[in-house]
Protein backbone atom coordinates (compact mmCIF):
# COMPACT_ATOMS: atom_id res chain seq x y z
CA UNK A 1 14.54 -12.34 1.22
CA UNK A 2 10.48 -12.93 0.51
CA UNK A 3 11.21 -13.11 -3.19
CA UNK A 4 13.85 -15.81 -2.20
CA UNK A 5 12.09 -17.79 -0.24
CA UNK A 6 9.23 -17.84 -2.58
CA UNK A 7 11.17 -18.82 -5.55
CA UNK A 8 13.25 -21.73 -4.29
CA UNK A 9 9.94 -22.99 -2.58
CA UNK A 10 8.66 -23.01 -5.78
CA UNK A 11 11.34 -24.51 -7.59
CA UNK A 12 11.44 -26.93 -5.28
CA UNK A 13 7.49 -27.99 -5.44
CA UNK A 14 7.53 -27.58 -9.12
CA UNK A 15 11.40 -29.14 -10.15
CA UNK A 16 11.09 -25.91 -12.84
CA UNK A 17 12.56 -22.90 -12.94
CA UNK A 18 9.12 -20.55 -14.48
CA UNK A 19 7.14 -21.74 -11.01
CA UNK A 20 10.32 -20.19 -9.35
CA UNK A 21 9.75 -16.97 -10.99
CA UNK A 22 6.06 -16.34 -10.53
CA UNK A 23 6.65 -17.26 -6.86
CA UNK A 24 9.23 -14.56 -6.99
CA UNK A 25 7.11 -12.13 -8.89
CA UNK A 26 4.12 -12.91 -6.45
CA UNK A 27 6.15 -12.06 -3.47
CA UNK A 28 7.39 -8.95 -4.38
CA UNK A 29 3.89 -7.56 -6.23
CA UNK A 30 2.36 -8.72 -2.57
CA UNK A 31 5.07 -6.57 -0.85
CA UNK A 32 5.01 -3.43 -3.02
CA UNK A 33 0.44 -3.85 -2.54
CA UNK A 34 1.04 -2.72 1.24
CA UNK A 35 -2.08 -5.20 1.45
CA UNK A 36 -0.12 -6.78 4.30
CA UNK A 37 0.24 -3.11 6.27
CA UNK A 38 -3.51 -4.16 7.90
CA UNK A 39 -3.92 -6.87 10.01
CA UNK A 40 -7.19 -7.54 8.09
CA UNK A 41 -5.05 -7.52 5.20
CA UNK A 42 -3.74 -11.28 5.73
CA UNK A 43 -6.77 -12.42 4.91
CA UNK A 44 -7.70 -10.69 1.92
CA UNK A 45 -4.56 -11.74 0.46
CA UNK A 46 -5.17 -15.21 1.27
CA UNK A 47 -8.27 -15.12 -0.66
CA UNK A 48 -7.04 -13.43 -3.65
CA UNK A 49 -3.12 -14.24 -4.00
CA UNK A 50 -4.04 -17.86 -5.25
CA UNK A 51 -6.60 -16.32 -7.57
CA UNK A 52 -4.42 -14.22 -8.90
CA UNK A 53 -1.99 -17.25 -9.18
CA UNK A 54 -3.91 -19.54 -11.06
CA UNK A 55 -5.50 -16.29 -13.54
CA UNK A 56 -1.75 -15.31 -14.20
CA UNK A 57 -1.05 -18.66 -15.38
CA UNK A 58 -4.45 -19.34 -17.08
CA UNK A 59 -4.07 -15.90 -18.86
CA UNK A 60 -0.69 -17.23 -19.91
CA UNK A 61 -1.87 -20.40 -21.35
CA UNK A 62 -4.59 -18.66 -23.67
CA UNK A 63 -1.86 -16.21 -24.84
CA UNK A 64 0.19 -19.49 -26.32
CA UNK A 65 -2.39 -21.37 -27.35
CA UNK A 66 -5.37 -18.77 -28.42
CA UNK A 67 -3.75 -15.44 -28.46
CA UNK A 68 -6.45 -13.44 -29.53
CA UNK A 69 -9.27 -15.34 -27.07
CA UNK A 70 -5.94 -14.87 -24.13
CA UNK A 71 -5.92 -11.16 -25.69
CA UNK A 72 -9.50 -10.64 -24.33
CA UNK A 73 -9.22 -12.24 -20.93
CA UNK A 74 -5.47 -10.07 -20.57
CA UNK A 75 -7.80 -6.72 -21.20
CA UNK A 76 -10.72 -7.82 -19.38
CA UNK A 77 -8.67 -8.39 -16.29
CA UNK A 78 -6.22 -5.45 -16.48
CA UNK A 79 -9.71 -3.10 -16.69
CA UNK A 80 -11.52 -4.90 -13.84
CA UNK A 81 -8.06 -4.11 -11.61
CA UNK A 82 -8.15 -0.34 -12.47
CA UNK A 83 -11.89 0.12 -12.30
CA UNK A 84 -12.18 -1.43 -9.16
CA UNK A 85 -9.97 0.84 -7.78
CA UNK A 86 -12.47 3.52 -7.18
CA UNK A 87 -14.05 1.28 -4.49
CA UNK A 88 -10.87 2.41 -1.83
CA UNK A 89 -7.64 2.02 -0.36
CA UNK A 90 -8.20 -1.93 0.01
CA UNK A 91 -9.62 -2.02 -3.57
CA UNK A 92 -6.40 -0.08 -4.82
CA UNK A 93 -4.41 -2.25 -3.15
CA UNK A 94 -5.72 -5.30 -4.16
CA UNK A 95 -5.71 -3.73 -8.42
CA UNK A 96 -2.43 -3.19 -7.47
CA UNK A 97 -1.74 -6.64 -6.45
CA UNK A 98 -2.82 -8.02 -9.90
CA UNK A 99 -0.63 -5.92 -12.37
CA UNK A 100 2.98 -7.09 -11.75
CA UNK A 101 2.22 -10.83 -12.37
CA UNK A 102 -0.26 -10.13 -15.29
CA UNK A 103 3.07 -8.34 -17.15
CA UNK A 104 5.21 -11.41 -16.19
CA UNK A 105 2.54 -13.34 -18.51
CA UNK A 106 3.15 -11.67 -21.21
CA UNK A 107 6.88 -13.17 -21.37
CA UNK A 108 6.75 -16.12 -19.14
CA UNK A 109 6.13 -19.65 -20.74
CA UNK A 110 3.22 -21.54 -19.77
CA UNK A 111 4.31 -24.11 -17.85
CA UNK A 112 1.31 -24.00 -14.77
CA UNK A 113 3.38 -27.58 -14.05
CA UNK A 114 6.84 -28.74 -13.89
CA UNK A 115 8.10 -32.50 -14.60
CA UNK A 116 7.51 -33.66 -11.60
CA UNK A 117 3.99 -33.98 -11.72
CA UNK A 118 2.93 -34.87 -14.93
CA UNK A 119 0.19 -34.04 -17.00
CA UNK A 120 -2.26 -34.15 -14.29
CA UNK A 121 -4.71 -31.46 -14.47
CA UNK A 122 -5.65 -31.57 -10.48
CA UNK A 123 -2.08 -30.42 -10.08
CA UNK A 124 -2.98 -28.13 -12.91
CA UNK A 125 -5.57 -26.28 -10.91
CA UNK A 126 -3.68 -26.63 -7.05
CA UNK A 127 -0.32 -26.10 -8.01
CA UNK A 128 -0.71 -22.04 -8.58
CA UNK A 129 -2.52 -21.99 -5.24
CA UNK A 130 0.56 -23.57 -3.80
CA UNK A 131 2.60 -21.22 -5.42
CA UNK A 132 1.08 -18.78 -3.70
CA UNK A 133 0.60 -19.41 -0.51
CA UNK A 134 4.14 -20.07 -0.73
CA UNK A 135 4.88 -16.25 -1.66
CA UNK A 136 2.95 -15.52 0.93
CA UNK A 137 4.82 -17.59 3.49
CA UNK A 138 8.12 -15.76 2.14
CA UNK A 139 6.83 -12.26 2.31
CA UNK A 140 5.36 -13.29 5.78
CA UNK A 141 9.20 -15.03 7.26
CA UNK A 142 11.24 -11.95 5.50
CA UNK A 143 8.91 -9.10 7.89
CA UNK A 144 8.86 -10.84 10.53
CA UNK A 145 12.54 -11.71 10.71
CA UNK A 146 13.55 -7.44 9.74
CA UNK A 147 10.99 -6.81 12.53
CA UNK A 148 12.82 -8.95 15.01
CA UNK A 149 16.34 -6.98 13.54
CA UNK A 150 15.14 -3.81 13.64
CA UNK A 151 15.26 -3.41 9.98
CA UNK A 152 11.84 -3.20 8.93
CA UNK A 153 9.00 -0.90 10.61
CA UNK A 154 5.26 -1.20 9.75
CA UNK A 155 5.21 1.09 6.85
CA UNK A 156 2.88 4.33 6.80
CA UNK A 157 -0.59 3.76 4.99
CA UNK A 158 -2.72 6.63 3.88
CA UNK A 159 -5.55 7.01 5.71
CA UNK A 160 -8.54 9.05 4.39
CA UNK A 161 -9.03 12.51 6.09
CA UNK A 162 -11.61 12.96 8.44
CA UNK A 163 -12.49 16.41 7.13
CA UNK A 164 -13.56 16.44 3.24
CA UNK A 165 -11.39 17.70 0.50
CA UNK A 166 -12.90 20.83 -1.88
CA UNK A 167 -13.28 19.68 -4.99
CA UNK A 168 -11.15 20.20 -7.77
CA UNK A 169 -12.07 22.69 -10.89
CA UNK A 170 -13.92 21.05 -13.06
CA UNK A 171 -14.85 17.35 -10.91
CA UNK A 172 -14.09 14.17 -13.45
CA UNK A 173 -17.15 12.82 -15.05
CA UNK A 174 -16.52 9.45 -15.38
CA UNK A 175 -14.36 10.06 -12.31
CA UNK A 176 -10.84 8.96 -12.55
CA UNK A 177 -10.70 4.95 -11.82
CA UNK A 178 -13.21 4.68 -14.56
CA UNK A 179 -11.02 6.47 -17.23
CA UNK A 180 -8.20 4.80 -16.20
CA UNK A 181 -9.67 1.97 -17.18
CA UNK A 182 -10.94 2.76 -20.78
CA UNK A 183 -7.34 4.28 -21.28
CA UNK A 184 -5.67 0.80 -20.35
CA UNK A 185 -8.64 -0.96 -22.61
CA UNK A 186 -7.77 1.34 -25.91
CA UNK A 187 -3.87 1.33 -25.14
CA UNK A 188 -4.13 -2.74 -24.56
CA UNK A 189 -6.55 -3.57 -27.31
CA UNK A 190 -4.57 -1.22 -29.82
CA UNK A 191 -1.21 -3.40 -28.44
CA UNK A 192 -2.83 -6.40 -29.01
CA UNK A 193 -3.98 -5.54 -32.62
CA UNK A 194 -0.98 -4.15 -33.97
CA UNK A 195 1.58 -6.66 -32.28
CA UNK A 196 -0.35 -9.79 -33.30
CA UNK A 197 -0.97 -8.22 -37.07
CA UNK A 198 2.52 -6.74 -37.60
CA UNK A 199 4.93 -8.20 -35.37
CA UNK A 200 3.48 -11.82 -34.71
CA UNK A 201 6.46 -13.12 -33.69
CA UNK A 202 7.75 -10.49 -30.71
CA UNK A 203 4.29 -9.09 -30.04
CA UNK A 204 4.53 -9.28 -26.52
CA UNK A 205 6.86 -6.87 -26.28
CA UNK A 206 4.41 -4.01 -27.95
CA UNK A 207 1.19 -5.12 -25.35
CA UNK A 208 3.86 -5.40 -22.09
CA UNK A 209 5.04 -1.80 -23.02
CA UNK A 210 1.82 -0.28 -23.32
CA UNK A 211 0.67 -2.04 -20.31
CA UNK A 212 3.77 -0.63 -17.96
CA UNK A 213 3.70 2.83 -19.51
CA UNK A 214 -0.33 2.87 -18.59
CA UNK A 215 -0.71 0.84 -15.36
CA UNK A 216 -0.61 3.45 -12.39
CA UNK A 217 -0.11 6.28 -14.32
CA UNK A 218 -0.80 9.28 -12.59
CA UNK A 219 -1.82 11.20 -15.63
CA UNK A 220 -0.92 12.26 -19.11
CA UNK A 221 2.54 13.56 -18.29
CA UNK A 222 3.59 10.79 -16.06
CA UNK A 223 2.95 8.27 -19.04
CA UNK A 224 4.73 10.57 -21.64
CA UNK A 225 7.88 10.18 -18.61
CA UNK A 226 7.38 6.74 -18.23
CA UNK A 227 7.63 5.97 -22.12
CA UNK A 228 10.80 8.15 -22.59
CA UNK A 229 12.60 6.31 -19.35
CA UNK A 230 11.17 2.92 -20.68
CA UNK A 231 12.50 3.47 -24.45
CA UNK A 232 15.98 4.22 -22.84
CA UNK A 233 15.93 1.91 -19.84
CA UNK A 234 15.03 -1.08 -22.00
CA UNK A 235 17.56 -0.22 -24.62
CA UNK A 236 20.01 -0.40 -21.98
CA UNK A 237 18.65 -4.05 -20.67
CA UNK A 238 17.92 -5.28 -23.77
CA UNK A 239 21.50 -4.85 -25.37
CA UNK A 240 22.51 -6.66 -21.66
CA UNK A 241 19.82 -9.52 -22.20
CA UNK A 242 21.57 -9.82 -25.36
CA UNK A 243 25.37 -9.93 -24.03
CA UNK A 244 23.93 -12.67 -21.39
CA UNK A 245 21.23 -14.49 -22.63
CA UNK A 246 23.50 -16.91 -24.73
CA UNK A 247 25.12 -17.51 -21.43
CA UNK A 248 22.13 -18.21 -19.68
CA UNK A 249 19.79 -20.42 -22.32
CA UNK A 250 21.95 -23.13 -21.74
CA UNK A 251 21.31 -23.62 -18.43
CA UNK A 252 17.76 -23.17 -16.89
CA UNK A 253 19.09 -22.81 -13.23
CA UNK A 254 21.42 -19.92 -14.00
CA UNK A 255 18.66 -17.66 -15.97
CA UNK A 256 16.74 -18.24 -12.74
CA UNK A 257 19.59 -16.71 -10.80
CA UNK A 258 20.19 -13.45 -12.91
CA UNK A 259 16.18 -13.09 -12.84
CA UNK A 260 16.00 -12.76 -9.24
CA UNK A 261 19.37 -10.91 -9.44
CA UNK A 262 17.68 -8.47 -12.32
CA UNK A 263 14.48 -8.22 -9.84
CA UNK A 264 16.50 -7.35 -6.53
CA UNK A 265 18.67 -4.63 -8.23
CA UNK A 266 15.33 -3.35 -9.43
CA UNK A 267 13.64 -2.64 -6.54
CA UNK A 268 16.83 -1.58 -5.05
CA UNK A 269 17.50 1.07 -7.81
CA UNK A 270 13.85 2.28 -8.02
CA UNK A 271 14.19 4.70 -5.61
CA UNK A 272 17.14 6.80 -7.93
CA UNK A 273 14.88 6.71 -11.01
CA UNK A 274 12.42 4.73 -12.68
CA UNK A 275 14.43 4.56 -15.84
CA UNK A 276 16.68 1.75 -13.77
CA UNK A 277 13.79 0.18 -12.58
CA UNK A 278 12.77 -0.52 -16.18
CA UNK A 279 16.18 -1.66 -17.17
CA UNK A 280 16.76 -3.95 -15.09
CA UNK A 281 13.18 -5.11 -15.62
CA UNK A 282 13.63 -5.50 -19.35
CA UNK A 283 16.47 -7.51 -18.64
CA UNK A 284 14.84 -10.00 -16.30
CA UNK A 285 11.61 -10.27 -18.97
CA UNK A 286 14.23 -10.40 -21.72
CA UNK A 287 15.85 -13.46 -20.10
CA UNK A 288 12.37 -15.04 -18.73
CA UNK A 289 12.29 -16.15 -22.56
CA UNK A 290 15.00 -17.82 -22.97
CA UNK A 291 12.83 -20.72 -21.32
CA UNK A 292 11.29 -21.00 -24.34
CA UNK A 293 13.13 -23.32 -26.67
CA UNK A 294 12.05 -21.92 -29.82
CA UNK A 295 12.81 -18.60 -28.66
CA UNK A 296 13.72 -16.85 -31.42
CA UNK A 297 17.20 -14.79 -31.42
CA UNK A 298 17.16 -11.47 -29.19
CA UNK A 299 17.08 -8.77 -32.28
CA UNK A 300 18.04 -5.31 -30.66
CA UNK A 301 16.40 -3.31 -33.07
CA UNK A 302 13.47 -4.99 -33.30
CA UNK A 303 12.81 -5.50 -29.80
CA UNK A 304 13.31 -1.16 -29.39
CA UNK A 305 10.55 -0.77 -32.42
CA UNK A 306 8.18 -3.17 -30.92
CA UNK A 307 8.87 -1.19 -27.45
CA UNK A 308 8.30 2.21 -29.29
CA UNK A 309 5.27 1.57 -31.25
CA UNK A 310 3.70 -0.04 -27.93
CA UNK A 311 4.94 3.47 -25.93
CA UNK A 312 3.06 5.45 -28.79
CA UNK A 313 -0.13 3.09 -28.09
CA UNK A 314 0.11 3.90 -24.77
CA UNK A 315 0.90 7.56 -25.10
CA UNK A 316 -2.12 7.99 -27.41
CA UNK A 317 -4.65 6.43 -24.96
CA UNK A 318 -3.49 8.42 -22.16
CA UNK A 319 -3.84 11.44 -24.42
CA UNK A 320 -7.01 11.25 -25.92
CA UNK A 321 -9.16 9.26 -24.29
CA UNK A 322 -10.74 10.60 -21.36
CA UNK A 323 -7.19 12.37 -20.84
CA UNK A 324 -6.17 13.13 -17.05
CA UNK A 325 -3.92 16.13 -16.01
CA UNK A 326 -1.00 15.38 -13.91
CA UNK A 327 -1.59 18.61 -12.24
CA UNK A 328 -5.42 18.24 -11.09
CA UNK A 329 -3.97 14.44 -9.46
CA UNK A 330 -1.72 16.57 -7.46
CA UNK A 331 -4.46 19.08 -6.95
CA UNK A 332 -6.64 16.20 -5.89
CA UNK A 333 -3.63 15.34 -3.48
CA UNK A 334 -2.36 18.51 -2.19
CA UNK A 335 -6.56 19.00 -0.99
CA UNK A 336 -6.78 15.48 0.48
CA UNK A 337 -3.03 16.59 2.55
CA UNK A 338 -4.82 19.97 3.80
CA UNK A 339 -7.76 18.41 4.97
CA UNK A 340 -6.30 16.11 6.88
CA UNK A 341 -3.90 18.57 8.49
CA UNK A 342 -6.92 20.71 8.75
CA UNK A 343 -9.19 18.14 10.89
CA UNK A 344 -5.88 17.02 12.61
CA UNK A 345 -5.36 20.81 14.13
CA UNK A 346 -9.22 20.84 14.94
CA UNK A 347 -9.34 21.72 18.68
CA UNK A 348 -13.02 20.35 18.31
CA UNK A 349 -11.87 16.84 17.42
CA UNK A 350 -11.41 14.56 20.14
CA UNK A 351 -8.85 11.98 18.30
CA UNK A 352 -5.98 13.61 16.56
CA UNK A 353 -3.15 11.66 15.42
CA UNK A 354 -0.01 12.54 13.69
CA UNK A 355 -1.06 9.77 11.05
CA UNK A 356 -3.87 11.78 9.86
CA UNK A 357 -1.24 14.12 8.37
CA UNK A 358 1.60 11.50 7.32
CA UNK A 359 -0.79 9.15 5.24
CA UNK A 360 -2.03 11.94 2.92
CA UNK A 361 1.46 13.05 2.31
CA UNK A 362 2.62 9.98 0.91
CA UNK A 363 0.69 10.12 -1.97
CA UNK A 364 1.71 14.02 -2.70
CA UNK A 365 5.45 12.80 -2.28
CA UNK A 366 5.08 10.26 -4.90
CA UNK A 367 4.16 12.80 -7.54
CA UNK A 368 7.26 14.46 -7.24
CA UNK A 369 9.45 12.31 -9.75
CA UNK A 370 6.11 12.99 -12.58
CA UNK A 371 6.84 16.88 -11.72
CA UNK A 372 10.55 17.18 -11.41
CA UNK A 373 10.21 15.72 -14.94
CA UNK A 374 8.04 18.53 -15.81
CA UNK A 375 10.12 21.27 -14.83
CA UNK A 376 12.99 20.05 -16.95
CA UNK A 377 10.14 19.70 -19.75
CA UNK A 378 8.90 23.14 -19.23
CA UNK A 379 11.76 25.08 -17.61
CA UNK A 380 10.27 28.52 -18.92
CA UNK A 381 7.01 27.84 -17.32
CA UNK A 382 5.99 30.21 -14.27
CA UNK A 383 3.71 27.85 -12.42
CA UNK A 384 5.93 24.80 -11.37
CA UNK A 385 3.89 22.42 -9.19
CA UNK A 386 7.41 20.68 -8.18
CA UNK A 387 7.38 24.01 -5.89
CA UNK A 388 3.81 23.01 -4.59
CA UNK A 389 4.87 19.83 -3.25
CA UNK A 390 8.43 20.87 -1.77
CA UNK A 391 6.61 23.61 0.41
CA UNK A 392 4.05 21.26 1.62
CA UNK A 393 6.55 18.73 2.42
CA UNK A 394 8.62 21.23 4.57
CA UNK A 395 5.55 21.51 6.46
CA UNK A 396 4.65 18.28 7.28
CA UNK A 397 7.38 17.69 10.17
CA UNK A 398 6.28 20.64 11.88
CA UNK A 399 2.51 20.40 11.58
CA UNK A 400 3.47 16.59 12.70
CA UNK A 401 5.03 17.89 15.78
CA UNK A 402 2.25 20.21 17.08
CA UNK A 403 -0.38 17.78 16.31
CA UNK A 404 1.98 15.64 18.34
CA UNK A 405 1.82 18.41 21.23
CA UNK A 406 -1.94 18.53 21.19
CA UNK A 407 -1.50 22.39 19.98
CA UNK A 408 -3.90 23.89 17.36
CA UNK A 409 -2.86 27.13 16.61
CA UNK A 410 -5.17 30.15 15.49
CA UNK A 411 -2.45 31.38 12.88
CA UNK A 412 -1.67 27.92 11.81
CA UNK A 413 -5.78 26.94 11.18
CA UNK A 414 -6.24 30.32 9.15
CA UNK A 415 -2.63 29.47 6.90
CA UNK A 416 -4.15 26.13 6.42
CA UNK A 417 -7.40 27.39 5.40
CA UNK A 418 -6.50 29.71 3.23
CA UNK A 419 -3.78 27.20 1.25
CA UNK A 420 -7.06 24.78 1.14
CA UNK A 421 -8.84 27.84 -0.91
CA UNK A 422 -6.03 28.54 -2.95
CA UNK A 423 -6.71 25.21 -4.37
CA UNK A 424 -8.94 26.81 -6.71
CA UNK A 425 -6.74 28.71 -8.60
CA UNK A 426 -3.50 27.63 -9.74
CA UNK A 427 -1.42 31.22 -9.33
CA UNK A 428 -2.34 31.32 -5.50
CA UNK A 429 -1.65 27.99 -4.31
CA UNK A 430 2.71 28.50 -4.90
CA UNK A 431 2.29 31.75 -2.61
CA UNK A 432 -0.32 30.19 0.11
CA UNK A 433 2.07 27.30 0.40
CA UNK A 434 4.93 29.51 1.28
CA UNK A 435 2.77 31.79 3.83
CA UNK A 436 1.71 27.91 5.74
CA UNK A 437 5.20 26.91 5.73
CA UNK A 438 6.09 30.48 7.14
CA UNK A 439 3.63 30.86 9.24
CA UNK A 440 4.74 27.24 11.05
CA UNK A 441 8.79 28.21 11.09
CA UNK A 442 7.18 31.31 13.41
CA UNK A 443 5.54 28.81 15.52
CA UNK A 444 8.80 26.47 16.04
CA UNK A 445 10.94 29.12 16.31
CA UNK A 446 8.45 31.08 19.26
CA UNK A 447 8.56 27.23 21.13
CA UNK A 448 12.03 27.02 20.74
């Protein structure tokens, strides 16, 4: 309903369809940040939406005009979003809010202003602001309205744990924002080199896939995943951009409509795999250039070489520079999810929430898809840290629920402990998982 909002506002104030889509595109990249879950967080997002507005649509500009000078200003941008990541939640949050729009560049002709207003470069500058502030408005009117229906609760943010997390084997030096970082600057100056020299005509598509198989990775494995479900999601929405796009070049208004309709099924489908996510994605991009008029012809096999060599870009960054193990991220995790259920069963802590415990977990549930990937990788492999996060996640709800009693324990504190030692060695942390998660059946079953 946000994106909706946004984009006909948009259309509306602009009398073009690519102002439609970037209000869109805004809307939902706001939504996915969480930047809104804090009150504070208005205001943050106030200040940087229409930044990130009119740097989208400058970006855009020096891409058609001076690609290699718009190549720079892509990378320099993309880096600055990861790096500053290490800064926080809020900082994450707001990197986050910057990557969705910058990949809509990448495709999206630069039109910063529709017919309606002319050449004039004050609307030049305000216009992306307005754009904005109008996704903004939309994400705003969609919450509150599924608040006042009962369809939309304030979702859970991680907070940090009050008691600190044992560091992994082997701490990160540059720590992990930072290598992020260089890996997106090697993977996106390597895209930009070899699309511009060898495919100057469909280049995008080589930097926007080794952008999305980079951006949030969480490690070397999850970008190997990502680049296998993004080879055979986009074949899937490419020959579809190809069945409709002939349909839809014709008339502006009706690309606009399967965009949104491309974006919605997206984010709807996410949550059974992120191979549909990048499907339907592909097919929204894929039709986002039919705006062009000199748009050359929609070449299947082309498009899936350009989206393989830009997979193997990103593949190689992730690999060999500064590389990042998928498992010591979920180490990182599973320590951060102890020690908050550790401080939260602290009799010695005055203020003890069942938040402390639900925040951290979050972020271990979200490595699950990277490690169910893994085990089908590796079946033959006797350490499977899928089995790490299912036996912490069967002991959230009951951890939750004597936090919520005000109990703490003795048995519980020691099984907690001991899984927070574990840590250090990969063998014991599958068995000290199982002994916390038996350890609190005992306790529900003794209350019951």
């Amino acid at each position: 309903l946000g994106m909706t909002v946004a984009a006909a506002a948009a259309v509306q104030l602009d009398a073009g369809p690519a102002s439609g889509v970037l209000g869109a595109v805004l809307a939902l990249s706001l939504s996915r940040s969480h930047l809104t879950a804090e009150r504070r967080g208005w205001l943050e997002a106030v200040a940087v939406l229409p930044l990130v507005s009119l740097c989208t649509l400058g970006i855009g500009m020096l891409l058609h005009r001076a690609p290699w000078i718009g190549a720079a200003a892509f990378v320099a941008v993309v880096a600055a979003a990861t790096w500053m990541r290490r800064f926080g939640p809020l900082a994450q949050r707001l990197g986050r809010l910057v990557a969705l729009p910058l990949a809509t560049v990448l495709v999206v002709p630069p039109l910063p202003h529709g017919p309606r207003w002319g050449g004039s470069p004050v609307a030049a500058l305000l216009l992306p602001m307005a754009v904005a502030l109008l996704a903004m408005a939309g994400v705003l009117l969609a919450q509150q309205l599924g608040r006042l229906l009962g369809w939309l609760t304030a979702p859970a943010v991680p907070r940090p744990a009050t008691a600190p997390a044992p560091p992994a084997n082997g701490a990160l030096k540059p720590s992990p924002p930072v290598r992020l970082a260089l890996q997106m600057v090697v993977a996106l100056a390597g895209a930009f080199v070899v699309g511009l020299l060898a495919f100057p005509t469909h280049w995008r598509w080589v930097v926007l896939t080794a952008f999305l198989v980079n951006v949030g990775s969480l490690g070397g494995f999850d970008v190997v995943r990502k680049s296998v479900l993004r080879v055979l999601g986009a074949a899937g929405g490419t020959v579809l951009a190809m069945a409709l796009a002939g349909h839809a070049g014709a008339e502006p208004s009706t690309a606009a409509a399967l965009i949104l309709a491309c974006i919605f099924a997206g984010v709807f489908l996410r949550v059974f795999g992120y191979g549909w996510w990048v499907l339907c994605v592909t097919l929204a991009l894929a039709l986002l250039q039919t705006f062009e008029p000199t748009a050359a012809p929609l070449l299947l096999w082309q498009r899936l070489l350009e989206i393989v060599v830009g997979a193997l870009i990103g593949v190689a960054a992730a690999s060999f520079v500064f590389p990042i193990r998928s498992v010591d991220i979920l180490r990182r995790r599973l320590a951060g999810a102890l020690a908050a259920m550790s401080a939260a069963l602290d009799p010695a802590v005055p203020d003890r929430f069942p938040e402390q415990v639900a925040g951290p977990m979050i972020l271990v549930r979200q490595m699950r898809p990277v490690f169910r990937a893994q085990r089908f990788a590796r079946r033959g492999a006797a350490v499977q840290p899928l089995d790490w996060i299912d036996a912490l996640a069967a002991c959230e709800s009951p951890l939750i629920a004597l936090v919520a009693r005000g109990e703490t324990p003795g048995a519980v504190r020691q099984a907690v402990g001991a899984a927070r030692m574990a840590l250090r060695e990969p063998a014991q942390i599958g068995p000290a998982l199982a002994a916390l998660r038996e350890v609190l059946a005992r306790d529900r079953k003794s209350v019951v």
